[in-house]
C-alpha atoms as a PDB file:
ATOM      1  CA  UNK A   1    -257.517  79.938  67.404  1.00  0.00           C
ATOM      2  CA  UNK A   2    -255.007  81.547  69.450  1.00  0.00           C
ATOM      3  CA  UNK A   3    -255.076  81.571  73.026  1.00  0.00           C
ATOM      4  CA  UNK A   4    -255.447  84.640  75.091  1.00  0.00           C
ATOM      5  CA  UNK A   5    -251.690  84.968  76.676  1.00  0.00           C
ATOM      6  CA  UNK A   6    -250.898  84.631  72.455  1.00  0.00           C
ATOM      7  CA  UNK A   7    -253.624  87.061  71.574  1.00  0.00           C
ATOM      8  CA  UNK A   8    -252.297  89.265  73.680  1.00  0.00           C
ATOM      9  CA  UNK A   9    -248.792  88.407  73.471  1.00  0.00           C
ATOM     10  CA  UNK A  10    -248.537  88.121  77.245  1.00  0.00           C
ATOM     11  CA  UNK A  11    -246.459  85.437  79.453  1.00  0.00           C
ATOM     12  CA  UNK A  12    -248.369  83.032  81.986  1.00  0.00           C
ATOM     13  CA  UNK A  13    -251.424  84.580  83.303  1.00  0.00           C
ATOM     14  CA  UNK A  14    -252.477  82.342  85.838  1.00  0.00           C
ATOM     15  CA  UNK A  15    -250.537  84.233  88.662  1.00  0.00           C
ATOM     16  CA  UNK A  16    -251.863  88.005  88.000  1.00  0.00           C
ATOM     17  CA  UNK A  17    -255.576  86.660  87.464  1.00  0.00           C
ATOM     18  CA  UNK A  18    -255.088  84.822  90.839  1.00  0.00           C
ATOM     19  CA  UNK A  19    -254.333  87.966  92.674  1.00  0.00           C
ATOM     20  CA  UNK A  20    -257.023  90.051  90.581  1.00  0.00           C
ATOM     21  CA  UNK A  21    -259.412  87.267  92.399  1.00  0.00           C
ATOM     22  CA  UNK A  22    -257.975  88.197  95.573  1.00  0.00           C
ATOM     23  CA  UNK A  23    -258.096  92.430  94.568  1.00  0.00           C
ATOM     24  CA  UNK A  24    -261.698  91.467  93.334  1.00  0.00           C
ATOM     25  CA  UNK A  25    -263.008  89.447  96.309  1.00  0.00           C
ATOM     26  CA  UNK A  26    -261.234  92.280  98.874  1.00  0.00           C
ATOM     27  CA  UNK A  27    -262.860  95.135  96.355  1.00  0.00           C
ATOM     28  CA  UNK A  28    -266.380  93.552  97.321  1.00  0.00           C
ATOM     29  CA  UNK A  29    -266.331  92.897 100.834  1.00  0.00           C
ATOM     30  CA  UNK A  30    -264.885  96.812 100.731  1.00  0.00           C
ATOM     31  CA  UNK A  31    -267.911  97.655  98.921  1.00  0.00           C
ATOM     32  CA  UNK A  32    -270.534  96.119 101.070  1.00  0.00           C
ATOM     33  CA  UNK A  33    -268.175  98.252 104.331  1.00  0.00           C
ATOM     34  CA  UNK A  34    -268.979 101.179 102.395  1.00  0.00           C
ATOM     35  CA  UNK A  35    -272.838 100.412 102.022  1.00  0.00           C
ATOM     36  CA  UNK A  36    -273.316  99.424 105.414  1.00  0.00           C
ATOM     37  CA  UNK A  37    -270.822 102.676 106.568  1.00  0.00           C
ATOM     38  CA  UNK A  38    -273.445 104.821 104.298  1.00  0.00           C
ATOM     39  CA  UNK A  39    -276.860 103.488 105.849  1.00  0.00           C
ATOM     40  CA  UNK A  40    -275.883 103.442 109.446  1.00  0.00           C
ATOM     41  CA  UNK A  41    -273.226 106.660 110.230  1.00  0.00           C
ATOM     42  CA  UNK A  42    -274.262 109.081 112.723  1.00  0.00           C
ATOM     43  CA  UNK A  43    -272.876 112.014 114.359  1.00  0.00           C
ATOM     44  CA  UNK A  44    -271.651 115.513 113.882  1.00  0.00           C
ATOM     45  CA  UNK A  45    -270.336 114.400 110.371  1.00  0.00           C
ATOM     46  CA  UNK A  46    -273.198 112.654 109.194  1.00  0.00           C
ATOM     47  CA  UNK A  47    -274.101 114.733 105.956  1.00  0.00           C
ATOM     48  CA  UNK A  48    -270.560 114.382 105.140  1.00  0.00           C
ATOM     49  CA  UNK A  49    -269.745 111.283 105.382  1.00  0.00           C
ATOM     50  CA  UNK A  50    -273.017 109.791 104.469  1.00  0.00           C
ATOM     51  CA  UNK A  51    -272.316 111.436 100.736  1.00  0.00           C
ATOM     52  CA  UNK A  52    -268.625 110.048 100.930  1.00  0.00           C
ATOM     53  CA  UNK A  53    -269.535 106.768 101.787  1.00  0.00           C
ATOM     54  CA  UNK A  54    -271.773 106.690  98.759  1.00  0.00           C
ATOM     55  CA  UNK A  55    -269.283 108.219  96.301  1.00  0.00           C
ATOM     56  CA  UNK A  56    -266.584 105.493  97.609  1.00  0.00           C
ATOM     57  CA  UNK A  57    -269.266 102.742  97.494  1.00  0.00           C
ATOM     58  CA  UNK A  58    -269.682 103.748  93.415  1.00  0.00           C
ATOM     59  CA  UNK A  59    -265.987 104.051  92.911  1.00  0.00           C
ATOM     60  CA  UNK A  60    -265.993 100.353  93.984  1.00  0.00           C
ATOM     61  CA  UNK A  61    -268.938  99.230  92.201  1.00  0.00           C
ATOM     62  CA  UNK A  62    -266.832 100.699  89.206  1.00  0.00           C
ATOM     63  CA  UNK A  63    -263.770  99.002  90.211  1.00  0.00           C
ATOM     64  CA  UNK A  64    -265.181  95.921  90.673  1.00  0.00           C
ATOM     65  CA  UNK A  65    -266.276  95.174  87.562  1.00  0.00           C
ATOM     66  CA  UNK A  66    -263.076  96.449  85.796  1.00  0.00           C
ATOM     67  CA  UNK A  67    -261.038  93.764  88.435  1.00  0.00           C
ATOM     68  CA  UNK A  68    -263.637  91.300  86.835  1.00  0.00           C
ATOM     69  CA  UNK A  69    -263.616  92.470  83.270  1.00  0.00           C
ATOM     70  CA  UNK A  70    -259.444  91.943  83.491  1.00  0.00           C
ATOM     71  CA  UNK A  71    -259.996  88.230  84.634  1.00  0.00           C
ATOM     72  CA  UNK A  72    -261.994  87.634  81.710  1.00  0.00           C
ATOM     73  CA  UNK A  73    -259.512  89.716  79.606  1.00  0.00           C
ATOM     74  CA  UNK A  74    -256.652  87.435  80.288  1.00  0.00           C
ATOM     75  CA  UNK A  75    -258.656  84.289  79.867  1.00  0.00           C
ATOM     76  CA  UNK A  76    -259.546  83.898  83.777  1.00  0.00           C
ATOM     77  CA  UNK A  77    -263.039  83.108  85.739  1.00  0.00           C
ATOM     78  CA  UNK A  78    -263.915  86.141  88.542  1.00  0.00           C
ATOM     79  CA  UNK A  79    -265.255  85.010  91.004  1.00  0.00           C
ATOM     80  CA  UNK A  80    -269.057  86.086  92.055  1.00  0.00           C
ATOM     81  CA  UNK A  81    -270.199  84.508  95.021  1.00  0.00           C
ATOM     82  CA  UNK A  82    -269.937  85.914  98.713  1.00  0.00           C
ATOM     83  CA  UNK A  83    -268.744  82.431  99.821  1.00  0.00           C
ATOM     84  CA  UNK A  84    -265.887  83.112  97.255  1.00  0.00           C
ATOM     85  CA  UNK A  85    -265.235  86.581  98.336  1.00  0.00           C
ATOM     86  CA  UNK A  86    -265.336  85.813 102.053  1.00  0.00           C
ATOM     87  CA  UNK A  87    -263.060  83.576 101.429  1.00  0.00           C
ATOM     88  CA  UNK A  88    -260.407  85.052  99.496  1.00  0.00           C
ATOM     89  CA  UNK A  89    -260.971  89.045 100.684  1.00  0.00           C
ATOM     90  CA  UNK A  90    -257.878  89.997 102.749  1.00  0.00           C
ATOM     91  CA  UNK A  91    -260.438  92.640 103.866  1.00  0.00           C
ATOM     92  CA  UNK A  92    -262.789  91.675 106.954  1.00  0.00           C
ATOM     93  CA  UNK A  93    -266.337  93.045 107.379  1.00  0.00           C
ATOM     94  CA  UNK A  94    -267.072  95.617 109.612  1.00  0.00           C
ATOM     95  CA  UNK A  95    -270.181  95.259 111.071  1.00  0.00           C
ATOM     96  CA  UNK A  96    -272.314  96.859 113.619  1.00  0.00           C
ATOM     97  CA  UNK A  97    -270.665 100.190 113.953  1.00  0.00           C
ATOM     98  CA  UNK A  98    -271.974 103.492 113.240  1.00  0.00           C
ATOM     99  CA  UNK A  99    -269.302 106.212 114.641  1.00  0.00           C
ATOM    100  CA  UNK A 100    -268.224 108.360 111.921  1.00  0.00           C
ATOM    101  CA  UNK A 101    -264.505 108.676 113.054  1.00  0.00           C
ATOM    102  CA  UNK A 102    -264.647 105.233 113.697  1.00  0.00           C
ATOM    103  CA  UNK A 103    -265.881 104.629 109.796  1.00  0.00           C
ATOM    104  CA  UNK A 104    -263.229 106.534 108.599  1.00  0.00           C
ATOM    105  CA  UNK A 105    -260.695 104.697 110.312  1.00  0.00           C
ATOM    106  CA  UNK A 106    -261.999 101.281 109.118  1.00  0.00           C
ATOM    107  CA  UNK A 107    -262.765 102.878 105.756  1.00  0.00           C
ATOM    108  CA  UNK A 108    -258.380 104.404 105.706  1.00  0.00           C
ATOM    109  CA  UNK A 109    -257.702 100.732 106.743  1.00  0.00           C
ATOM    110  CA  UNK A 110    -259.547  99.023 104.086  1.00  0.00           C
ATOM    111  CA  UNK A 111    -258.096 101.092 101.589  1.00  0.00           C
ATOM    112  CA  UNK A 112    -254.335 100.554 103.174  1.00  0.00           C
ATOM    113  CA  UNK A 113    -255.265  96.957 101.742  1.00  0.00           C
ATOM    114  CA  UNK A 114    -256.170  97.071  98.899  1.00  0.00           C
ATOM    115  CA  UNK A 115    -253.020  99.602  97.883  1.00  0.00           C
ATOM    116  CA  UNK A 116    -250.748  96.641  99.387  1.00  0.00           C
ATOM    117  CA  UNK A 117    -252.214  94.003  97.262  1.00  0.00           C
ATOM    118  CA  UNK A 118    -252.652  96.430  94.278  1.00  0.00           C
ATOM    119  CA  UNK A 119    -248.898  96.816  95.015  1.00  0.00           C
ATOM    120  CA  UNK A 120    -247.935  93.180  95.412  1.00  0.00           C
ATOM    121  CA  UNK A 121    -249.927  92.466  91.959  1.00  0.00           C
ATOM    122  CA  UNK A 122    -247.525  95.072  89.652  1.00  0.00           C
ATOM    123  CA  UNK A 123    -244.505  93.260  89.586  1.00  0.00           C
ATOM    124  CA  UNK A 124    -246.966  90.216  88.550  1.00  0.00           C
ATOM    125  CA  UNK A 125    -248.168  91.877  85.688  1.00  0.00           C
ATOM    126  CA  UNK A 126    -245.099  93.539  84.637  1.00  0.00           C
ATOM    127  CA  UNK A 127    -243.648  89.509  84.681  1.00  0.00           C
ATOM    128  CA  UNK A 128    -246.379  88.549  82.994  1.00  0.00           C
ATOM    129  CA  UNK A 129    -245.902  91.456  80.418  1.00  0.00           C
ATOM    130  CA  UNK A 130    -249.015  92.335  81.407  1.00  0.00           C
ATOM    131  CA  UNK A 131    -249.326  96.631  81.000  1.00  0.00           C
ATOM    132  CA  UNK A 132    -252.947  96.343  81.442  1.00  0.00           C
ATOM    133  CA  UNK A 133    -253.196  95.509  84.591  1.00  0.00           C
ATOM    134  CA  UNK A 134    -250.569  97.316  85.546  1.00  0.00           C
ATOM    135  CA  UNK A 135    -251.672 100.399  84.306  1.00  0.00           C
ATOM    136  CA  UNK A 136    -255.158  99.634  85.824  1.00  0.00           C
ATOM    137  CA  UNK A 137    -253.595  99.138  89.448  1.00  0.00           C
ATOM    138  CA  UNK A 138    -251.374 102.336  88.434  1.00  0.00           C
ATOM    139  CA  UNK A 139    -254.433 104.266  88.633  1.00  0.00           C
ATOM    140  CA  UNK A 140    -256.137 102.889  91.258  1.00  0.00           C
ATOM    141  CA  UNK A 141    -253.312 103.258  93.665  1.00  0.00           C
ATOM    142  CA  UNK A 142    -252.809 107.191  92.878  1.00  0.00           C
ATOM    143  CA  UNK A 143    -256.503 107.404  93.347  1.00  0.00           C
ATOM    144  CA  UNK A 144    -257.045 105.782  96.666  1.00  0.00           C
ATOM    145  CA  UNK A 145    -253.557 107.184  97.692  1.00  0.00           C
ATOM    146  CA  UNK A 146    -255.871 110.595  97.227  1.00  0.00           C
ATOM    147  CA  UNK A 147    -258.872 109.418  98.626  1.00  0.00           C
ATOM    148  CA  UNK A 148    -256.582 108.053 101.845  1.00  0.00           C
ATOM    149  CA  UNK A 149    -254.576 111.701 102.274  1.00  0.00           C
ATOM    150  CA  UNK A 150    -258.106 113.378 102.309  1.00  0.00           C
ATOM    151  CA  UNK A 151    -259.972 110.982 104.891  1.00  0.00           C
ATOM    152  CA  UNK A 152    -257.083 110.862 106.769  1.00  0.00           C
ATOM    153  CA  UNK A 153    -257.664 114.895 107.162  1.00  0.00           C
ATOM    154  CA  UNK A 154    -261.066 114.382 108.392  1.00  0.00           C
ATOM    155  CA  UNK A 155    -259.074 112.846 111.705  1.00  0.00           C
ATOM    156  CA  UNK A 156    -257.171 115.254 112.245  1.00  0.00           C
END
């Protein structure tokens, strides 16, 4: 039996499915932002953003588990504890804030991240031969790009 990188005619993995770990871990501490952002935002904005949060929140659940699916694709373990992801997340937790401008804010920084290590990951894949993931992060970075422009407009 062949093994995946064969399979799927692709170079060393190991690399790309440590950085999807790090996308994946980041993409759930992002989430849990988002839930907490969703429950506790108040102020003029609140029926607003309280939908957004939610619809980001989903997006992520969604991303998630195609970050996770990928691992396994290429042969890799996600991870899928909170240790893990506190661990390896380059995105912290926000806690104990409930200001919507403020949410917004930590909500544009968050997803500042994860386009910088969706960035730093394509020229992994493309090494690895890997258009998969590369088209995957393709479209996630155009879409948060979008998301970013339009919750940056609810600052100004």
């Amino acid at each position: 039996m062949k093994n995946v990188n064969e399979l799927l005619a692709l170079k060393d993995t190991k690399e790309v499915n440590e950085k999807l770990n790090e996308l994946l871990a980041s993409f759930q501490i992002y989430y849990q932002n988002l839930r907490g952002f969703h429950w506790n935002v108040k102020g003029k904005l609140f029926f607003t953003l309280h939908n957004k949060f939610e619809e980001l929140y989903n997006d992520a659940a969604e991303k998630v588990d195609e970050v996770a699916e990928r691992v396994l694709t290429l042969g890799g373990k996600p991870l899928h504890t909170f240790e893990d992801y506190l661990k390896a997340s380059k995105i912290e937790v926000v806690k104990d804030e409930s200001d919507g401008a403020k949410l917004v804010e930590a909500t544009l920084e968050n997803l500042s991240t994860l386009i910088k290590l969706e960035r730093e990951l394509l020229p992994v894949a493309e090494e690895a031969n890997d258009e998969g993931t590369a088209a995957l992060l393709s479209d996630f970075i155009s879409e948060q790009e979008k998301t970013a422009w339009m919750l940056n407009s609810v600052l100004d």
